[in-house]
Protein backbone atom coordinates (compact mmCIF):
# COMPACT_ATOMS: atom_id res chain seq x y z
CA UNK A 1 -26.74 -19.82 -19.17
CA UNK A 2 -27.91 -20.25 -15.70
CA UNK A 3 -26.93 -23.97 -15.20
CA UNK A 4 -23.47 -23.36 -16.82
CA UNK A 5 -23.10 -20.82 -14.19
CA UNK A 6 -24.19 -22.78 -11.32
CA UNK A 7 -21.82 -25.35 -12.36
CA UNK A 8 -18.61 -23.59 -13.39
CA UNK A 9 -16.12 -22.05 -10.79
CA UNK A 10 -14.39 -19.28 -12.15
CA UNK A 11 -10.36 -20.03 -12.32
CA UNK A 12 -10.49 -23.43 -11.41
CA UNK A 13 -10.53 -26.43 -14.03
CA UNK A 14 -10.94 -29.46 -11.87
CA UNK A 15 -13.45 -28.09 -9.89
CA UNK A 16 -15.80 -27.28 -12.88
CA UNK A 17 -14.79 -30.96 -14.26
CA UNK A 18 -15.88 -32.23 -10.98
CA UNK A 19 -19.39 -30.03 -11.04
CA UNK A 20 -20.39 -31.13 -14.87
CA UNK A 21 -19.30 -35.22 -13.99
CA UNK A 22 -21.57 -34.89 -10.44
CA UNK A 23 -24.63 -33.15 -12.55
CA UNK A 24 -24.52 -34.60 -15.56
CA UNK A 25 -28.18 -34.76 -15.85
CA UNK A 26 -28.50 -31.04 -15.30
CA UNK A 27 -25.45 -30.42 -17.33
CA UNK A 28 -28.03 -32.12 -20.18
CA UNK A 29 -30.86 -30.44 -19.45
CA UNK A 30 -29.26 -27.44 -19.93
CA UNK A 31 -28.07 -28.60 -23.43
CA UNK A 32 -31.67 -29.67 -24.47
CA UNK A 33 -32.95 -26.07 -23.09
CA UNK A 34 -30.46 -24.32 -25.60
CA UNK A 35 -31.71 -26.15 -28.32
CA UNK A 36 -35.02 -25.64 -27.24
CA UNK A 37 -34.10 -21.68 -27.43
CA UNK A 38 -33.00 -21.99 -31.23
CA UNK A 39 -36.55 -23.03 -32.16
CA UNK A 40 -38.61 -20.98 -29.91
CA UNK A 41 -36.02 -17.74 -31.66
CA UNK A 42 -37.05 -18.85 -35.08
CA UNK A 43 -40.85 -19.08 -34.51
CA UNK A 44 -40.85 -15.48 -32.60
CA UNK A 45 -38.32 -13.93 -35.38
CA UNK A 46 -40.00 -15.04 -38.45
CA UNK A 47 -43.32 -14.09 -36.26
CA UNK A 48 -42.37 -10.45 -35.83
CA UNK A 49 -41.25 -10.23 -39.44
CA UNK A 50 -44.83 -11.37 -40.75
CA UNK A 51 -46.04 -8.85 -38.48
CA UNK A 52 -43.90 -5.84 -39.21
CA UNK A 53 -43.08 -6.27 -42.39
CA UNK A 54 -45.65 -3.99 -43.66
CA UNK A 55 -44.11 -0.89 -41.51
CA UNK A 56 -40.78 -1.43 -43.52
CA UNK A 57 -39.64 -4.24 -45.97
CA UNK A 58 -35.97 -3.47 -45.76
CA UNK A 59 -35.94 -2.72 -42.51
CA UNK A 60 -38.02 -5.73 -41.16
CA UNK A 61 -35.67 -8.14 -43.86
CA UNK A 62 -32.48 -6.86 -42.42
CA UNK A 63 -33.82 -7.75 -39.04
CA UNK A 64 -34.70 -11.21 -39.60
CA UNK A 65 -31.16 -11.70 -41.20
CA UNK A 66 -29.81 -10.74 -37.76
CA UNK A 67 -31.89 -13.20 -35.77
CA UNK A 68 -31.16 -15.66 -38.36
CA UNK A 69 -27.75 -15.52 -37.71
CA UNK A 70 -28.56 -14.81 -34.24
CA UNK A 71 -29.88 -18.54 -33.90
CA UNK A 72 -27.22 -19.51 -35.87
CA UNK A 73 -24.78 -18.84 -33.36
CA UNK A 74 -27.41 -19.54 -30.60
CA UNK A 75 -26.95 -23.77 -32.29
CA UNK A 76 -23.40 -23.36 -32.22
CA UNK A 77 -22.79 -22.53 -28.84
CA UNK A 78 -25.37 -25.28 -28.18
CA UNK A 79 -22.74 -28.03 -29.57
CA UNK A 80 -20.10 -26.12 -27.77
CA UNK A 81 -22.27 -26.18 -24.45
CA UNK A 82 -22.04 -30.13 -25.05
CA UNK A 83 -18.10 -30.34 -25.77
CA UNK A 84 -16.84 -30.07 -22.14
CA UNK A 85 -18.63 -33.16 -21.08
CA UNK A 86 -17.67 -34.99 -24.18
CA UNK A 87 -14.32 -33.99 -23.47
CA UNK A 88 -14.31 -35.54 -19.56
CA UNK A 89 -15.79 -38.41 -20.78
CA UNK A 90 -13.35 -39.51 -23.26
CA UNK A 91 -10.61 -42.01 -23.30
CA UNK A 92 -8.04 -39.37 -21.13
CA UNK A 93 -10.88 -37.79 -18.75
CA UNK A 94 -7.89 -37.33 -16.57
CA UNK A 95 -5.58 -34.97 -18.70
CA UNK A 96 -8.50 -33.06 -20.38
CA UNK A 97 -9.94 -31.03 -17.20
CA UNK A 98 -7.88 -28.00 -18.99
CA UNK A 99 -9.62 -28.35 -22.48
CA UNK A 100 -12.59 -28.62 -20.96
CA UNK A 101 -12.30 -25.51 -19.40
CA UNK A 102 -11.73 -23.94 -22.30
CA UNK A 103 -13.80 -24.80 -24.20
CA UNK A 104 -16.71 -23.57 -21.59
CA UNK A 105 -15.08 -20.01 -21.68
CA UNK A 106 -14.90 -20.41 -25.70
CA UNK A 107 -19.03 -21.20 -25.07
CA UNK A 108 -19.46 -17.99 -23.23
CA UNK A 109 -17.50 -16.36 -25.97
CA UNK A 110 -19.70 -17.44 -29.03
CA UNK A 111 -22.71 -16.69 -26.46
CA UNK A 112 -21.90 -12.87 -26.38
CA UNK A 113 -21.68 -12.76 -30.05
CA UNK A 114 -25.27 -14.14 -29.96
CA UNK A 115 -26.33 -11.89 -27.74
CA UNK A 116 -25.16 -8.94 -29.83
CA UNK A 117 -26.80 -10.22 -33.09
CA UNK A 118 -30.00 -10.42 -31.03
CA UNK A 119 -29.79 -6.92 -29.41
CA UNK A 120 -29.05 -5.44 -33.48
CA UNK A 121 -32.88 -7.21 -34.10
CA UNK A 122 -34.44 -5.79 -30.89
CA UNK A 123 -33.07 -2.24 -32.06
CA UNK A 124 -34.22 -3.02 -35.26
CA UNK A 125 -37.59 -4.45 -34.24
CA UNK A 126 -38.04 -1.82 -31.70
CA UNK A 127 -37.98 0.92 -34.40
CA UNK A 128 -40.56 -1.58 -36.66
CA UNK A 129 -42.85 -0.92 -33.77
CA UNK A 130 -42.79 2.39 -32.62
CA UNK A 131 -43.46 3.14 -36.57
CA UNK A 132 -45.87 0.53 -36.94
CA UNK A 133 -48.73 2.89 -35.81
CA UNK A 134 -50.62 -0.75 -34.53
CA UNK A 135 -48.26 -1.12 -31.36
CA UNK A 136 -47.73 0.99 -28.65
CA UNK A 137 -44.80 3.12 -29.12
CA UNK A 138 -43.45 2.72 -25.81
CA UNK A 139 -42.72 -1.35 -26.60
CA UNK A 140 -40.89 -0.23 -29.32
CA UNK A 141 -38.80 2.75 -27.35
CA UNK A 142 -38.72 -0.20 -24.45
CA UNK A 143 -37.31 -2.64 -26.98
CA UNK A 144 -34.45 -0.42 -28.42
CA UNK A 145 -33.53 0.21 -25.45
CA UNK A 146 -32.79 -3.38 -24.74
CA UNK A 147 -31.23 -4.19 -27.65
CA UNK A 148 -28.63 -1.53 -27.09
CA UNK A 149 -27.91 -3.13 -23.75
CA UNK A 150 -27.34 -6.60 -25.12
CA UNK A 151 -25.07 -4.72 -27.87
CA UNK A 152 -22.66 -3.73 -25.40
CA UNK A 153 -21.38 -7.51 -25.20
CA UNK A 154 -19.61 -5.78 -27.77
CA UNK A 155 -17.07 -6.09 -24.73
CA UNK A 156 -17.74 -8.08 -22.32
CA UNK A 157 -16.35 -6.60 -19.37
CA UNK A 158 -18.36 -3.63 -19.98
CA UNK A 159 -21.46 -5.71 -20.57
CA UNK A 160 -20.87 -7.69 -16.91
CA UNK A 161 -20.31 -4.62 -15.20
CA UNK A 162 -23.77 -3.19 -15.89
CA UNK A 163 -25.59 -6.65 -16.35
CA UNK A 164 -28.17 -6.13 -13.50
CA UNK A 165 -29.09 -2.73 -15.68
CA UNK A 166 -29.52 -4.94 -18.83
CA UNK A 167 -31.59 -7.39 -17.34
CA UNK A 168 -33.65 -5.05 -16.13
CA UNK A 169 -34.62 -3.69 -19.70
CA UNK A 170 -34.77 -7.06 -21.11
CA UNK A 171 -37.68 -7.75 -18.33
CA UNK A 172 -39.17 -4.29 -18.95
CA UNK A 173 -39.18 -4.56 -22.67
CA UNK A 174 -39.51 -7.79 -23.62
CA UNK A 175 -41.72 -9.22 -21.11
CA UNK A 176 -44.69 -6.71 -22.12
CA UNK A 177 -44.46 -6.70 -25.30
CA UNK A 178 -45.20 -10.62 -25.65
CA UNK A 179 -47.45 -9.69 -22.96
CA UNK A 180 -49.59 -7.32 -24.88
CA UNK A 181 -48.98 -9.67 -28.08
CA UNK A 182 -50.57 -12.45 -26.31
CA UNK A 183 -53.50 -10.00 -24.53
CA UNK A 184 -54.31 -7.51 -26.40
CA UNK A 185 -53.04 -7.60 -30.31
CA UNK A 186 -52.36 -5.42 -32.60
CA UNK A 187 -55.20 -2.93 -33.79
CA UNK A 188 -56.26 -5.19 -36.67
CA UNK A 189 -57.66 -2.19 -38.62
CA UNK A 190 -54.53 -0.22 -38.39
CA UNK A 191 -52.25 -3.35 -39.70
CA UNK A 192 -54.61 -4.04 -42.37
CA UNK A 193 -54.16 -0.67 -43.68
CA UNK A 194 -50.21 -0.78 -43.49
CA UNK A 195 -50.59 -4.03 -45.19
CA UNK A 196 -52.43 -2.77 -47.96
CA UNK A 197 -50.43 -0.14 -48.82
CA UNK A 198 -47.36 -1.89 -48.32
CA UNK A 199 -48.79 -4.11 -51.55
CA UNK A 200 -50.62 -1.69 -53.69
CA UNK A 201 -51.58 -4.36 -56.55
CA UNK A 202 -53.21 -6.61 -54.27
CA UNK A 203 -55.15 -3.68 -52.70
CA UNK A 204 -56.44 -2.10 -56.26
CA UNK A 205 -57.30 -5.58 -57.12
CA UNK A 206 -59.30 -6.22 -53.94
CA UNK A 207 -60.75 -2.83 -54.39
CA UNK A 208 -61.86 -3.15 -57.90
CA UNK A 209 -63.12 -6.91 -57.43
CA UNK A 210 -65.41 -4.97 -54.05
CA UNK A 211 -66.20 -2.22 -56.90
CA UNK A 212 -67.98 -5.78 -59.07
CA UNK A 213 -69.51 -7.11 -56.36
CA UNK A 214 -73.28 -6.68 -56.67
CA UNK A 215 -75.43 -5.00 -53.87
């Protein structure tokens, strides 16, 4: 997002042309970093949904179908991140500066739907947490709160005009809470109960094969 933004003047085709031909390599490297993003979104989504699933099945499935699709659309605008420099480097470069163009501003366009699928699973996750009873409930409050930020690209000239406000509660909310994931855990003892009763076969069975156990 920020190298597309270095590189694109607003309103004026043949100077963005120019900027993507000139950096190529960082035009690239941004390319490779938005791939990059669709993995690291999968690992962390299907991470939280391990990890809160206990607090609420339906809940926690419905929220990794949003980030699903949320890095769903996260690959596509990927390959359309890639299609204005496969555009200026075809056969008529010359006559293409136009369809280039658009074809950035259809990039941001998918980009803001992604953005709203991911701020549904924040609001999602952030209620997962402040019911989990084994997170603070501030990260969760902190994390609703950002996803209904990222939401409002809903419309996108709303979303611009308060986007230092949203950026602000993505670094307050999500920066902590994989902060405190990484530092200080969950409370182990307060998951493992939440797991067990989320599954109460597999507790009876674990508490009856304890009950057989000699001394």
């Amino acid at each position: 997002m920020f190298i597309l933004g270095s590189l694109v003047v607003g309103g004026d085709a043949a100077a963005t042309a120019h900027n993507i031909l000139t950096h190529e390599a960082l035009f690239r490297l941004g390319f490779l970093v938005s791939v990059a993003g669709v993995a690291f979104h999968l690992v962390w989504g299907l991470l939280m949904y391990q990890l809160l699933r206990p607090v609420q099945r339906t809940v926690a499935a419905i929220a990794i179908l949003l980030i699903l699709t949320c890095c769903a659309m996260q690959a596509l605008t990927a390959l359309l991140y890639l299609a204005p420099l496969l555009v200026l480097q075809g056969p008529a470069a010359g006559q293409t500066r136009d369809l280039a163009y658009a074809l950035v501003q259809l990039d941001g366009a998918a980009f803001n739907v992604d953005l709203v699928f991911f701020g549904l699973w924040c609001v999602l996750t952030g209620w997962l947490i402040w019911r989990s009873g084994f997170l603070p409930r501030l990260l969760g409050v902190l994390l609703a709160l950002d996803g209904v930020g990222w939401t409002l690209y809903l419309w996108p000239p709303l979303a611009t005009f308060v986007f230092p406000a949203i950026a602000a509660a993505s670094a307050v909310a999500e920066l902590p809470l994989m902060a405190w994931l990484l530092i200080r855990g969950v409370d182990s003892e307060r998951w493992t109960e939440r797991a067990l009763a989320d599954a109460p076969g597999e507790g009876a069975g674990r508490a009856s094969a304890a009950a057989r156990t000699p001394a």
